[in-house]
Protein backbone atom coordinates (compact mmCIF):
# COMPACT_ATOMS: atom_id res chain seq x y z
CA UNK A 1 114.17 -37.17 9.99
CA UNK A 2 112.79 -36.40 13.50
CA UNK A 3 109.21 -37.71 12.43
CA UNK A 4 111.10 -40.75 11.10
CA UNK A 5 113.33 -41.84 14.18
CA UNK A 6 110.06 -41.41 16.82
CA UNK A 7 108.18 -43.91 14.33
CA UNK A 8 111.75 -46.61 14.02
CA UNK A 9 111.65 -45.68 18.23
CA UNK A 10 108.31 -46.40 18.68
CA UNK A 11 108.31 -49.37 16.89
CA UNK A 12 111.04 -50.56 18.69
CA UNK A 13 110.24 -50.38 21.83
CA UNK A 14 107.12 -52.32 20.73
CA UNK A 15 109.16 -55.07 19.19
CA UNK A 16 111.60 -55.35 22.61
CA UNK A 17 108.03 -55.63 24.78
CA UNK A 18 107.03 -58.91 22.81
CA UNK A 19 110.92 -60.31 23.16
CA UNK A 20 112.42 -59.51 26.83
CA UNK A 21 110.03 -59.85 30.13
CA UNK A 22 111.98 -56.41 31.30
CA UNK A 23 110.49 -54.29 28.01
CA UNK A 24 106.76 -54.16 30.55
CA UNK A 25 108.11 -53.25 33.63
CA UNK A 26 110.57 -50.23 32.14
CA UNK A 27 107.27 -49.06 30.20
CA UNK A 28 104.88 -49.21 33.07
CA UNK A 29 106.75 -47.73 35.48
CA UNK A 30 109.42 -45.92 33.84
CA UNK A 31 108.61 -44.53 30.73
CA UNK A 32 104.77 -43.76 31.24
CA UNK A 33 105.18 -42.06 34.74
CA UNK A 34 107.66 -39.82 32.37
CA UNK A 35 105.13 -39.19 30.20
CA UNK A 36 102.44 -36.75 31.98
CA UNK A 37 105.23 -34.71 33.62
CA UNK A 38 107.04 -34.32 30.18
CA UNK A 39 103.95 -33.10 28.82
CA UNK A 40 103.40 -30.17 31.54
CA UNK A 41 107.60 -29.31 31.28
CA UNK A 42 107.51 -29.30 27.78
CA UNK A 43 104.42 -27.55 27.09
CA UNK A 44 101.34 -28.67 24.66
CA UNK A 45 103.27 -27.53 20.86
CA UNK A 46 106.52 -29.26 22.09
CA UNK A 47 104.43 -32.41 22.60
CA UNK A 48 102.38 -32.12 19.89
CA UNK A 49 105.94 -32.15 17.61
CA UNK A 50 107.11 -35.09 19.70
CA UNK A 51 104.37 -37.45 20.27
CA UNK A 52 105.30 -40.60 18.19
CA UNK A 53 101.56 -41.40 17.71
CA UNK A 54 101.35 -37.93 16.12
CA UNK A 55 104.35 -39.09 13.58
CA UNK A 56 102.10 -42.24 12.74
CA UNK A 57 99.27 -39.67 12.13
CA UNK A 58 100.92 -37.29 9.95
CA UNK A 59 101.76 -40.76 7.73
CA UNK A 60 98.04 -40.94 6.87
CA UNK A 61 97.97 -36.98 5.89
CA UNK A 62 100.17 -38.11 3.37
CA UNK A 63 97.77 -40.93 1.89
CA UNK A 64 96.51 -39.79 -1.77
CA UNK A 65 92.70 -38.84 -1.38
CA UNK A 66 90.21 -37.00 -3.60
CA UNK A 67 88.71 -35.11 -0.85
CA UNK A 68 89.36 -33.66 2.64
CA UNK A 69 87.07 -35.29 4.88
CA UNK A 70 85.94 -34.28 8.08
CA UNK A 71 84.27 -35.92 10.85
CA UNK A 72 80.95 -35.00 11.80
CA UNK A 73 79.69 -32.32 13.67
CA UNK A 74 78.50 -34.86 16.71
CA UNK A 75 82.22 -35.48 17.23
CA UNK A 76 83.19 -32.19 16.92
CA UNK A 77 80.50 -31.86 19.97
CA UNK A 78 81.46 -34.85 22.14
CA UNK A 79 85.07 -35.05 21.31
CA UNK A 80 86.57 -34.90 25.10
CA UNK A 81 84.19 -37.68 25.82
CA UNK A 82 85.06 -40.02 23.05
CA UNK A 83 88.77 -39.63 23.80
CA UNK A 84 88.41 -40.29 27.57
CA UNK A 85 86.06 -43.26 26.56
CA UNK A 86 89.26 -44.37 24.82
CA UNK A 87 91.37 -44.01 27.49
CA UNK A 88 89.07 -46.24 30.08
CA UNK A 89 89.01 -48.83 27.57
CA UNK A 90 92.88 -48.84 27.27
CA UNK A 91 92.83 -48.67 31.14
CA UNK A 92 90.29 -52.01 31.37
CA UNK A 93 92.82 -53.58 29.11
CA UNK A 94 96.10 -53.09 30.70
CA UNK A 95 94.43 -54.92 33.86
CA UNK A 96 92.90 -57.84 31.88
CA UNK A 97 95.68 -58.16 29.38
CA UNK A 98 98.48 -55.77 28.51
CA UNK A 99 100.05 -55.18 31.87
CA UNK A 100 102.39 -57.86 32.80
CA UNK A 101 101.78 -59.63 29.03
CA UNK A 102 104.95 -58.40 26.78
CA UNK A 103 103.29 -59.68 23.20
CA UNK A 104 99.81 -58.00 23.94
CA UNK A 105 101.56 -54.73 24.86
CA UNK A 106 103.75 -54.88 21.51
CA UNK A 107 100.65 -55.97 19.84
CA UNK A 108 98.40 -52.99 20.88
CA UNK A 109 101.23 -50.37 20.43
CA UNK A 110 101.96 -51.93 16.75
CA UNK A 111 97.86 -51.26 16.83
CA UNK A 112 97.61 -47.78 17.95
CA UNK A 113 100.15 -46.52 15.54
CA UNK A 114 98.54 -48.10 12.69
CA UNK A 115 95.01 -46.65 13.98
CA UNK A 116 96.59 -42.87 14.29
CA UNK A 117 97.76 -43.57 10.06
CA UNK A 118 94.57 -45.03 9.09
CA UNK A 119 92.14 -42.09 11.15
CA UNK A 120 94.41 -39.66 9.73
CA UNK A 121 94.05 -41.37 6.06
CA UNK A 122 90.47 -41.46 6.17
CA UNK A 123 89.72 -37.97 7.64
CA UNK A 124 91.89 -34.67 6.98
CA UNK A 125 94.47 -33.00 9.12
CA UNK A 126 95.32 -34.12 12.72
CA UNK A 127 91.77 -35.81 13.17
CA UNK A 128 93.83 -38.80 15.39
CA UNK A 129 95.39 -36.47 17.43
CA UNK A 130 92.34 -33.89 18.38
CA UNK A 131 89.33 -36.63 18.28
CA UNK A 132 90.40 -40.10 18.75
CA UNK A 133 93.81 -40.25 20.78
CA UNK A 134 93.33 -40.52 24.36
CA UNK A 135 97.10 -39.30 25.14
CA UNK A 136 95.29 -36.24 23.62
CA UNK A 137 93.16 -35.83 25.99
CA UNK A 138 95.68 -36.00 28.74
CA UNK A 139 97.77 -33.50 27.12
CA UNK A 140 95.04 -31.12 26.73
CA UNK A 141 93.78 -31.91 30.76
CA UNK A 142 97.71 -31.25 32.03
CA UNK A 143 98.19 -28.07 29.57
CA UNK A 144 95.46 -25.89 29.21
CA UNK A 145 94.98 -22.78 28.65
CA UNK A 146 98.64 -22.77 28.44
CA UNK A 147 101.75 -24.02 29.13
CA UNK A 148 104.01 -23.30 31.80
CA UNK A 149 106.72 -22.48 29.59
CA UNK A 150 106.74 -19.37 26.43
CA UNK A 151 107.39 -22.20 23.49
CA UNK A 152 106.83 -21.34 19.79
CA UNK A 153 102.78 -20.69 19.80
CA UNK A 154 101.99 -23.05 17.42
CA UNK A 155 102.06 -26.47 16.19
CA UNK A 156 99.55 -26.09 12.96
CA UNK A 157 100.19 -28.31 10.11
CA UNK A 158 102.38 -27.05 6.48
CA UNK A 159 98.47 -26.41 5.28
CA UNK A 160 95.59 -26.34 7.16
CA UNK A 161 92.79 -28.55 5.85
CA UNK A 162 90.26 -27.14 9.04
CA UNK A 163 90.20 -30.49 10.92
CA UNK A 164 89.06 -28.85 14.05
CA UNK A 165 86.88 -25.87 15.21
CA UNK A 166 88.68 -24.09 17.43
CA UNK A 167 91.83 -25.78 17.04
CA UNK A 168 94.20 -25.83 19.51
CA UNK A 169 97.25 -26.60 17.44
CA UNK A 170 97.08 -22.66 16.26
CA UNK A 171 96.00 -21.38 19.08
CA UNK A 172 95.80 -23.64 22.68
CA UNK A 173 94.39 -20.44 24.83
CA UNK A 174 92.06 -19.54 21.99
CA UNK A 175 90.98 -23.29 21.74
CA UNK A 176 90.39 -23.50 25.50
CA UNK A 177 87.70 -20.58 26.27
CA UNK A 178 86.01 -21.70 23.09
CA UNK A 179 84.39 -24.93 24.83
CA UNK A 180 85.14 -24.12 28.46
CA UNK A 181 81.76 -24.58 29.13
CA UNK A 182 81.36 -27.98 27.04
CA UNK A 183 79.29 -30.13 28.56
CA UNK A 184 81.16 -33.76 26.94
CA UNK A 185 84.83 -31.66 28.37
CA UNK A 186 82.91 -30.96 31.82
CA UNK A 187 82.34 -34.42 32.38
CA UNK A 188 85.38 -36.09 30.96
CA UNK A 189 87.70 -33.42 32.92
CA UNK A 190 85.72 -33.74 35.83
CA UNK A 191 85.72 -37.57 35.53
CA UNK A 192 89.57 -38.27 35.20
CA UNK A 193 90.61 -38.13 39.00
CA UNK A 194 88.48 -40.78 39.63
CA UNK A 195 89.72 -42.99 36.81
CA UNK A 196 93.15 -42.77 37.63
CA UNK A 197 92.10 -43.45 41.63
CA UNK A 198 89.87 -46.19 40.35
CA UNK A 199 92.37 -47.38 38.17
CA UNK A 200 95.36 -48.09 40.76
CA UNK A 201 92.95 -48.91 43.50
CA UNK A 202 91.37 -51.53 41.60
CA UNK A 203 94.62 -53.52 41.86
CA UNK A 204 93.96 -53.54 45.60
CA UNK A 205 90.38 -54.63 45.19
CA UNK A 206 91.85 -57.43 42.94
CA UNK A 207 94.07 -58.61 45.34
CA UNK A 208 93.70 -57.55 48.54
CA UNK A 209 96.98 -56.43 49.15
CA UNK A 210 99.03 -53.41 48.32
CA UNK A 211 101.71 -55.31 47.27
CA UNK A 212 100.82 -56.82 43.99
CA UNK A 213 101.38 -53.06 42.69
CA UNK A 214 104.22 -52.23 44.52
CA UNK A 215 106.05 -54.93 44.37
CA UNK A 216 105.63 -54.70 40.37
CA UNK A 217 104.49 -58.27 40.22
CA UNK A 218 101.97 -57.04 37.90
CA UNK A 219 104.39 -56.45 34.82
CA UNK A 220 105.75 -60.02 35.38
CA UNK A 221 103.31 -62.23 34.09
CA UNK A 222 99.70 -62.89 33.16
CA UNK A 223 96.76 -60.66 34.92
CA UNK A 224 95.06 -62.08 38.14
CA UNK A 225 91.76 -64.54 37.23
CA UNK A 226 89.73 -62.91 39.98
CA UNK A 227 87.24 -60.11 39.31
CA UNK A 228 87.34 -59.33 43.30
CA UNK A 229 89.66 -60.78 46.03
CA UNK A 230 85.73 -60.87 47.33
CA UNK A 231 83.97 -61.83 44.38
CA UNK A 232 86.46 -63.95 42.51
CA UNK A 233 84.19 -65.53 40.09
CA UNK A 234 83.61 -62.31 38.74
CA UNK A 235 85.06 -61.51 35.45
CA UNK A 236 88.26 -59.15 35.87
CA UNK A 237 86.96 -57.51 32.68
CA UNK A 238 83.47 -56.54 34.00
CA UNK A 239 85.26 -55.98 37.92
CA UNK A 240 88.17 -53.45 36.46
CA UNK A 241 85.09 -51.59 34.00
CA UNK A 242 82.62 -51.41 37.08
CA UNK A 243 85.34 -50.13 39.31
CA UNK A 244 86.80 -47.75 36.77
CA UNK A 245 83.77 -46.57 35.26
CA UNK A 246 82.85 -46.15 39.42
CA UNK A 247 85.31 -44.33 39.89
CA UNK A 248 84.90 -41.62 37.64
CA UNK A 249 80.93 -41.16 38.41
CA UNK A 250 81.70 -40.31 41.76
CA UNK A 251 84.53 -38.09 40.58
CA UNK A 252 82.15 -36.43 38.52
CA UNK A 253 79.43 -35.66 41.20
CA UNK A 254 82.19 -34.35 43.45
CA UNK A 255 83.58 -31.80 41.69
CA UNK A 256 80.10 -30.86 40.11
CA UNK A 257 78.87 -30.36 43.54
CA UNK A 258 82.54 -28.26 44.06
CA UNK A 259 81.89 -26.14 41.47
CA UNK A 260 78.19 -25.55 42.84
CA UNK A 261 80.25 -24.04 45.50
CA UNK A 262 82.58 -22.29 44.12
CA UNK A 263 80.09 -20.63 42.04
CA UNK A 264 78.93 -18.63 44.92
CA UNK A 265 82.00 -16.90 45.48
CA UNK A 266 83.23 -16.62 41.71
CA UNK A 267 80.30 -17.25 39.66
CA UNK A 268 81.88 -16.21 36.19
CA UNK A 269 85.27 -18.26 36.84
CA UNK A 270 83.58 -21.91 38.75
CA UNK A 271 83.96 -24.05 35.38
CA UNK A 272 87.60 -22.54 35.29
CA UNK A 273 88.73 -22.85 38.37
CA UNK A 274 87.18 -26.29 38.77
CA UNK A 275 88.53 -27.65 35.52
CA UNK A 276 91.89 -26.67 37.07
CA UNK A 277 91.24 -28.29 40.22
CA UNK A 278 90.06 -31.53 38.34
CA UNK A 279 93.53 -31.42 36.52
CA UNK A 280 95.56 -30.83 39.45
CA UNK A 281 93.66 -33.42 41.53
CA UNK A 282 94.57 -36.13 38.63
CA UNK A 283 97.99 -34.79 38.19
CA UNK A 284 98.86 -35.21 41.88
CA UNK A 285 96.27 -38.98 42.15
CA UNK A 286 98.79 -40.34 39.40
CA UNK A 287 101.79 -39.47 41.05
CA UNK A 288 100.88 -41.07 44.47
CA UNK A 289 101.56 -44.01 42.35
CA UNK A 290 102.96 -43.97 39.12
CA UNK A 291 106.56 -45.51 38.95
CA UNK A 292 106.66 -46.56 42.58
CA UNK A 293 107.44 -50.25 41.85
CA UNK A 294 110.89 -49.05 39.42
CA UNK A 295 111.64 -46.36 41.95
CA UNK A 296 111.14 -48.76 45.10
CA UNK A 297 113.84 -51.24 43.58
CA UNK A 298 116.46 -48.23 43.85
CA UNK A 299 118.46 -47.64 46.47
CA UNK A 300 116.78 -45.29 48.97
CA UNK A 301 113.56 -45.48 46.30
């Protein structure tokens, strides 16, 4: 029943984004800045049981198949870097299309739920949620090695089908100091401050002003035409993937260089402590902005 209602919620809210101009503007800035903070309160199992995208996953673990198949072992490798590849590209599109655009936004939630059933069909167990999702990788980013709150230590499915080495569904901690020293989860982790900096600065380098963002003009209508408020001819699609992508190189050199540093002090703890700085540093970079335009329209906001 729970499973059922997130789906029949889900949906719905992506049905009410392609009918009424508010649906945008209460996701943008309401329900997403909910999101990451719910995550971190709630812990990574509560989330895990939660997660609508999750419900539209478990869906295609109950397709008919002949064989449980996994995916290979480069994924299993690169994993944090194909999810926060995911995530950019969702990022790129909200700019150029999904933002202020209620039909594209219904349209690519209707999408990602039917992508989490069809992974999930194809490949055994909760292969959506640990390789593909990028809401995964956030979770994992604001959670790990484990959550703030004692919650039931598990979120494994009724029978394991070995999706995932080191799987963090039966045990996060265990999961983490597996592949703390991952290269692909080095530079995705390390990378994500600077997304999300390059991500809400970019609508100042689109406009030139502050106050396309906080004004929330941006969930109104269609994206901006201009790459640059300085290069307008550019294409906002190449601008916003330059910027982003940007972003998240120099992210990446900073906190490499950090943990360089840190090294010298701690040497056996610098991925550690870095990887908790990098989450930290995102946590508080998204919060400097997120919801700003629905909380600004409140008294006293």
């Amino acid at each position: 029943m729970v499973r059922a209602a997130l789906i029949v919620g889900y949906i719905g809210v992506a049905v009410a984004a392609m009918w009424h101009p508010l649906v945008p503007r209460l996701f943008w800035t309401v329900l997403l800045p909910l999101l990451p903070i719910g995550i971190v309160l709630g812990g990574f199992y509560r989330w895990r049981r939660a997660c609508p995208l999750a419900a539209f996953g478990e869906l295609g673990t109950r397709m008919p198949r002949q064989k449980q198949r996994r995916v290979p072992k480069w994924a299993e490798r690169h994993f944090f870097a194909m999810t926060f590849g995911l995530l950019l590209v969702m990022l790129v599109l909200r700019h150029t299309t999904t933002n202020g655009d209620g039909m594209a936004l219904g349209v690519l939630l209707l999408a990602l739920g039917a992508a989490a059933a069809l992974t999930n069909a194809v490949f055994t167990g909760k292969t959506w949620c640990n390789f593909v999702c990028p809401v995964g990788f956030v979770e994992r980013m604001y959670t790990e090695p484990a959550s703030l709150k004692k919650v039931e230590p598990t979120s494994r499915c009724v029978r394991c089908t070995a999706c995932k080495r080191n799987c963090p569904d039966i045990d996060q901690e265990n999961a983490y100091w597996k592949d703390v020293h991952s290269g692909a989860r080095r530079i995705a982790s390390y990378a994500f401050p600077g997304l999300i900096l390059g991500f809400y600065g970019y609508f100042w380098l689109q406009t030139g002003s502050w106050d396309f963002y906080f004004d929330g003009e941006w969930t109104r209508g269609p994206a901006p035409t201009a790459g640059f408020y300085f290069w307008p001819d550019l294409p906002p699609m190449v601008a916003a993937t330059a910027t982003l992508g940007g972003a998240s190189a120099l992210s990446v050199g900073g906190l490499v260089g950090l943990e360089t540093l840190i090294a010298r002090v701690w040497p056996e703890e610098a991925r550690h402590k870095t990887l908790a700085l990098a989450a930290g540093l995102a946590f508080l970079s998204f919060y400097a902005f997120a919801g700003a335009p629905g909380l600004g329209k409140l008294p006293g906001g």
